[in-house]
Protein backbone atom coordinates (compact mmCIF):
# COMPACT_ATOMS: atom_id res chain seq x y z
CA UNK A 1 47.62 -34.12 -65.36
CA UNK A 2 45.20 -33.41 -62.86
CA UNK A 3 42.29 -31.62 -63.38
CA UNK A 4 41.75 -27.70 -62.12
CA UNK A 5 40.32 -27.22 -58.86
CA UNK A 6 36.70 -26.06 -59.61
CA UNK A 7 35.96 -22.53 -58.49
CA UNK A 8 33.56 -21.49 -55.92
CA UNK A 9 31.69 -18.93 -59.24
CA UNK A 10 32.88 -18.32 -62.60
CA UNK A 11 33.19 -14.63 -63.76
CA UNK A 12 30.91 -14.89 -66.50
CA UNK A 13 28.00 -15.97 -64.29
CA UNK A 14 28.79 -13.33 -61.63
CA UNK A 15 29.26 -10.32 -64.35
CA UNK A 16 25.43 -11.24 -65.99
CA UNK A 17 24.20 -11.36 -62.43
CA UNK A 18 25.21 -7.67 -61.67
CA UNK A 19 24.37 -6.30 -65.07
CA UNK A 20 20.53 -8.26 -64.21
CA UNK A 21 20.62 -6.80 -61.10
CA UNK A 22 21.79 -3.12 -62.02
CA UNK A 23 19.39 -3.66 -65.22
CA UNK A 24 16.07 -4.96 -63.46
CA UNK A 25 16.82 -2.31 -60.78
CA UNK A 26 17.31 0.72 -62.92
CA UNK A 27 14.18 -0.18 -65.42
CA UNK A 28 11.68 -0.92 -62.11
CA UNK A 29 13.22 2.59 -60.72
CA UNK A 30 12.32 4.28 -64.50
CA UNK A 31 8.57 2.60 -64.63
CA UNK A 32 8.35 4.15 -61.31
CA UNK A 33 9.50 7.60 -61.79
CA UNK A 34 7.91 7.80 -65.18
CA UNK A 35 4.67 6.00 -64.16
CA UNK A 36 4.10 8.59 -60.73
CA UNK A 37 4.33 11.50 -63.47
CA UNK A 38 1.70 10.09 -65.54
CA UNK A 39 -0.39 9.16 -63.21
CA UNK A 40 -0.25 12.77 -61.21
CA UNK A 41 1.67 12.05 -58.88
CA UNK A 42 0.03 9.20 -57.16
CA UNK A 43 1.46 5.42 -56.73
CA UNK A 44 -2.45 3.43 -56.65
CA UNK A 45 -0.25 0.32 -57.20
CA UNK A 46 3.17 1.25 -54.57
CA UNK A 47 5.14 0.76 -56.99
CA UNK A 48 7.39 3.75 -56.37
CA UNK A 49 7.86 3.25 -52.93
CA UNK A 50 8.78 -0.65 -53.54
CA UNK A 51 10.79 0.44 -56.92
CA UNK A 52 11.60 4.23 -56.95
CA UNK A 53 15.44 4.88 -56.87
CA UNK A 54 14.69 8.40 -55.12
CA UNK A 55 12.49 6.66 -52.45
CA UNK A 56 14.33 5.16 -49.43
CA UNK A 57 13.88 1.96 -47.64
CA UNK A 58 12.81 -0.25 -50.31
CA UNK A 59 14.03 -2.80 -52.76
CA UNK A 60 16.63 -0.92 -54.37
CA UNK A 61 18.08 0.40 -50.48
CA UNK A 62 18.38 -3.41 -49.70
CA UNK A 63 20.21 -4.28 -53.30
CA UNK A 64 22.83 -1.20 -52.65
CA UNK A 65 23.46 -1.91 -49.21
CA UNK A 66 23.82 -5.72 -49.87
CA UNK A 67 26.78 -5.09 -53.13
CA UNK A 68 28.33 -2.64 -50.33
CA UNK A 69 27.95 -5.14 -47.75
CA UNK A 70 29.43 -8.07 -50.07
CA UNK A 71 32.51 -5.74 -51.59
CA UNK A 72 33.30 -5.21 -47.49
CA UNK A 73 33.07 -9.14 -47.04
CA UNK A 74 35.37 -9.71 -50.10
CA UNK A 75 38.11 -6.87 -48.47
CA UNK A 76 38.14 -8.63 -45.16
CA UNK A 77 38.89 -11.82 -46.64
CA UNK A 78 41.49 -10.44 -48.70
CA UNK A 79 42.85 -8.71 -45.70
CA UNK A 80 42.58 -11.47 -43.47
CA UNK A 81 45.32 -13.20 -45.97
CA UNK A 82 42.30 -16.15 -47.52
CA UNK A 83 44.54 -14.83 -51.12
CA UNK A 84 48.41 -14.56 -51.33
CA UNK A 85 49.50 -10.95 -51.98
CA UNK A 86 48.11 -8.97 -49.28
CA UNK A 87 51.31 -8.72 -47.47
CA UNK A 88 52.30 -5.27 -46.59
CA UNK A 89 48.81 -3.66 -47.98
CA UNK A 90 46.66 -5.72 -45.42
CA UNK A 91 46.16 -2.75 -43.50
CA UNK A 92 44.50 -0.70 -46.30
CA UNK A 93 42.59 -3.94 -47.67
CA UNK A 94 41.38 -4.20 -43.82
CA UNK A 95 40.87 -0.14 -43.67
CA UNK A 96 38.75 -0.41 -46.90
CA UNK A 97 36.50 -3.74 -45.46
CA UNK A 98 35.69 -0.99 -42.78
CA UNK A 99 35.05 1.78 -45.25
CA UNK A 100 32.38 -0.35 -47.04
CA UNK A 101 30.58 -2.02 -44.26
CA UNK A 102 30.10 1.66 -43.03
CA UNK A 103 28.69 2.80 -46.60
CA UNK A 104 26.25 -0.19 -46.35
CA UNK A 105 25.14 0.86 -43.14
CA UNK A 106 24.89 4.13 -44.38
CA UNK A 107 22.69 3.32 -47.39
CA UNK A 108 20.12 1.77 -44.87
CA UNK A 109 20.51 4.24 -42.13
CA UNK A 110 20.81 7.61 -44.39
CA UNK A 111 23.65 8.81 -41.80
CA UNK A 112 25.19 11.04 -44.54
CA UNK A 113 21.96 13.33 -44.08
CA UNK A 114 23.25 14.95 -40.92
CA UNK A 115 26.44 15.89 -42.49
CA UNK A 116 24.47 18.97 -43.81
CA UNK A 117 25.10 21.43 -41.37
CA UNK A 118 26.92 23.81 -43.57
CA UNK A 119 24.90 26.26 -45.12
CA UNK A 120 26.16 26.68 -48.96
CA UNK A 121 23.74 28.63 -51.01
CA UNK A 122 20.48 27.21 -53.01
CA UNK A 123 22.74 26.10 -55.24
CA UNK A 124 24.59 23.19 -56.52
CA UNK A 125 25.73 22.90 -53.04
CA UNK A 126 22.23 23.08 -51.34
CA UNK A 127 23.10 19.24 -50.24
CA UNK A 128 25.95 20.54 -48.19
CA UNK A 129 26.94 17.16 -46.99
CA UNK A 130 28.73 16.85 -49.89
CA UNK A 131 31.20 19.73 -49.03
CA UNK A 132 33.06 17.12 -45.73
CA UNK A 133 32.19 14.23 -48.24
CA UNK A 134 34.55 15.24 -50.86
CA UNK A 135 37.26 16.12 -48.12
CA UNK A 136 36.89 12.93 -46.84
CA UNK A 137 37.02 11.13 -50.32
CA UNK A 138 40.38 13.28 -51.01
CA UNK A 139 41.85 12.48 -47.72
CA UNK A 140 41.47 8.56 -48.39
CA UNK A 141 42.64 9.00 -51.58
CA UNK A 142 45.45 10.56 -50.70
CA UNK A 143 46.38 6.96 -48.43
CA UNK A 144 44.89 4.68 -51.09
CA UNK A 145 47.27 5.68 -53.60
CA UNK A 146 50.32 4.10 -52.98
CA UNK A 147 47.94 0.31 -52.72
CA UNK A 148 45.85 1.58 -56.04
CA UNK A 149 49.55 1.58 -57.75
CA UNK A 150 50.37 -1.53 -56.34
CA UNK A 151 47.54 -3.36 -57.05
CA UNK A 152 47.75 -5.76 -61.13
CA UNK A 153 47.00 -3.51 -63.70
CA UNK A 154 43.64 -5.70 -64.21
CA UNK A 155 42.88 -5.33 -60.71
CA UNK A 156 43.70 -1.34 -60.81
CA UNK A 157 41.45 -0.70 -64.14
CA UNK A 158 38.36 -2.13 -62.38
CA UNK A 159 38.53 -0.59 -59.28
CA UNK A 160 39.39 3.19 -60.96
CA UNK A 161 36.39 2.15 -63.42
CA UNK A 162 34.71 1.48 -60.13
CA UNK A 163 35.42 4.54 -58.18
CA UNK A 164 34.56 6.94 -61.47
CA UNK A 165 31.15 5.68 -61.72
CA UNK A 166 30.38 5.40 -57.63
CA UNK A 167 31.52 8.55 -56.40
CA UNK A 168 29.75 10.10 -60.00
CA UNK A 169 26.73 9.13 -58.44
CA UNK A 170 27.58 10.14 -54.66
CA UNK A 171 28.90 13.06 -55.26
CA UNK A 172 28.73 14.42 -58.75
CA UNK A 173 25.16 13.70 -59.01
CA UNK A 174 24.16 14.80 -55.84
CA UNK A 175 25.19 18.22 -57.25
CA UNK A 176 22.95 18.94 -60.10
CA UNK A 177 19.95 17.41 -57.41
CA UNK A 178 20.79 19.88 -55.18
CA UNK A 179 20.54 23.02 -58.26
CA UNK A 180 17.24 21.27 -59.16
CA UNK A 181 15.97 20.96 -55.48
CA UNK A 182 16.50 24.44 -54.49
CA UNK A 183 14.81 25.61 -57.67
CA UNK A 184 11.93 23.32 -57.96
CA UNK A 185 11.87 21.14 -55.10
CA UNK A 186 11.78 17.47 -55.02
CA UNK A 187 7.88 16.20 -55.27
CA UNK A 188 8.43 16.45 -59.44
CA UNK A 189 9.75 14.18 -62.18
CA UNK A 190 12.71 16.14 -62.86
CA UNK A 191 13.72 15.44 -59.27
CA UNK A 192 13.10 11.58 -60.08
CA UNK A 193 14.89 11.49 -63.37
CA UNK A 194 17.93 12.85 -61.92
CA UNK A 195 17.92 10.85 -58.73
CA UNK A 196 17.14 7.77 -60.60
CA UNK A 197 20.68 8.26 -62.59
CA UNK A 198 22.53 8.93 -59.47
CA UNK A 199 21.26 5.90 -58.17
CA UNK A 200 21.80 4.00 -60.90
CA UNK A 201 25.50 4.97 -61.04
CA UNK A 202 25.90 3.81 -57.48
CA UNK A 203 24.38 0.71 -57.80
CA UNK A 204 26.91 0.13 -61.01
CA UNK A 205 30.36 1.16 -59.31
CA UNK A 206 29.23 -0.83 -56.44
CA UNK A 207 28.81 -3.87 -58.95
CA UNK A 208 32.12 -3.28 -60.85
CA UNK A 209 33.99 -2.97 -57.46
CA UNK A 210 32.50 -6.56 -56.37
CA UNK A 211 33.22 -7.96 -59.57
CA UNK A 212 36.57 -6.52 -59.52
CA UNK A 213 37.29 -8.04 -56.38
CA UNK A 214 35.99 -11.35 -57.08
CA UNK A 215 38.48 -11.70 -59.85
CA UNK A 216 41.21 -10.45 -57.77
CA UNK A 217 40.48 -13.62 -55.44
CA UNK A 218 39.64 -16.40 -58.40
CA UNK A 219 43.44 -14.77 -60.22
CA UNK A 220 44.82 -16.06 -57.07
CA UNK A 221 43.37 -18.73 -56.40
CA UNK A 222 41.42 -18.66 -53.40
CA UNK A 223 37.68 -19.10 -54.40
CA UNK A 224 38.16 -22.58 -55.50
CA UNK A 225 37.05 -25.92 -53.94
CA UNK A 226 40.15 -28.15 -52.38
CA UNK A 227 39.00 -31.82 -52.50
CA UNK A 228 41.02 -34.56 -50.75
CA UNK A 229 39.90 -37.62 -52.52
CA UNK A 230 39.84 -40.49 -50.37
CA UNK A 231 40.77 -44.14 -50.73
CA UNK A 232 39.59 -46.30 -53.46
CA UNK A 233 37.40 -49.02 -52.13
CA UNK A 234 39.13 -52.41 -51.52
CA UNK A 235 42.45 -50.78 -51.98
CA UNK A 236 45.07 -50.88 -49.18
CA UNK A 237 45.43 -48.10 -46.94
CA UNK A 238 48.60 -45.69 -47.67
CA UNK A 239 51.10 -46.65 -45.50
CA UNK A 240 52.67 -43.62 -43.91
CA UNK A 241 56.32 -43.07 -44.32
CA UNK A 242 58.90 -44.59 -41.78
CA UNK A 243 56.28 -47.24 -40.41
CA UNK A 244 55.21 -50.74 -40.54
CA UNK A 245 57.47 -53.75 -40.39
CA UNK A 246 61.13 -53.79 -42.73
CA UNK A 247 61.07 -55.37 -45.58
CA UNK A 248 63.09 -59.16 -44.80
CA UNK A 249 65.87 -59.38 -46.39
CA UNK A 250 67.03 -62.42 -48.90
């Protein structure tokens, strides 16, 4: 029997890289938070504006918009056919490759921002971005239905697991910020605390989604290494069928 093709990553390796990743990230992002409180709201050693989840161009910007970058690379391949099953659903895989790559760019690029031209109250909507946001969300989930129900049930669990714990951060969380904000503004470590979860929860869907999709690919077979061995050494070429001279008879 021959032996397995080996795979281009096993699961276990990828799943304790994200949970480092999401760990180290979310424990540099609490030292920050925690440590600018302490020390009066100064960073002598830039360590929130390298490590703070509520800061903005930093390391944690560049982790998010990589995992959203990679889970868009992963939905292209799918929907470019690299694993059997896309069939009639290559649209939406395709559809969804664009969705993330524009979430990426969005993480770097804070585009979201100027979605807040509604004015809802100082309240929990006082980020009014979130207002088109949701409608947007809905609308898509509206057409990603039918795929979510088609997807295997394996496949289906970790992408709803997924989706809870992203779109808790983008959205959900972005409404008790906004309450807090409007009451007590942002320069605070109640601000940080609660942005630092928020962030945290987006950096974790985004991991379960790649992981999710990883495993898609490896249960079908298309993250794995195809070797051709080659001739043994001093053995006789193969001939190939239907050529070389007949056999004489007796």
């Amino acid at each position: 029997m021959a032996a397995p093709a080996p795979r281009l990553l096993e699961p276990q390796a990828l799943r304790r890289g994200l949970l480092a990743l999401v760990a180290t990230l979310a424990t540099l992002g609490l030292a920050a938070e925690l440590g600018y409180a302490l020390a009066g709201d100064e960073d002598p050693y830039g360590l929130v504006a390298f490590a703070g989840l509520s800061y903005e161009q930093n390391l944690p910007t560049w982790a998010a918009s990589a995992l959203l970058l990679g889970c868009a690379g992963l939905l292209w391949l799918i929907g470019r056919g690299i694993a059997p099953g896309a069939g009639r659903w290559r649209r939406h895989w395709l559809g969804l490759a664009a969705v993330f790559a524009c979430l990426s760019l969005d993480e770097v690029a804070e585009i979201h921002e100027q979605w807040g031209w509604l004015d809802a109250g100082d309240g929990l909507l006082y980020y009014s971005w979130v207002i088109p946001g949701a409608a947007l969300v809905l609308a898509l989930g509206v057409i990603y239905l039918p795929w979510l129900l088609a997807l295997p049930a394996a496949t289906r669990r970790r992408c709803v697991w997924a989706a809870l714990l992203y779109l808790g951060g983008v959205l959900g969380m972005e409404l008790p910020l906004g309450y807090w904000t409007a009451r007590h503004g942002a320069d605070n470590l109640g601000y940080g605390l609660i942005d630092w979860l928020e962030e945290t929860l987006e950096l974790a869907g985004a991991s379960v989604f790649l992981y999710a999709l990883a495993l898609h690919l490896l249960a079908e077979g298309a993250l794995v290494f195809r070797l051709q061995p080659g001739p043994q050494r001093g053995a006789p070429p193969a001939r190939a069928p239907g050529t070389g001279s007949p056999r004489p008879g007796p």
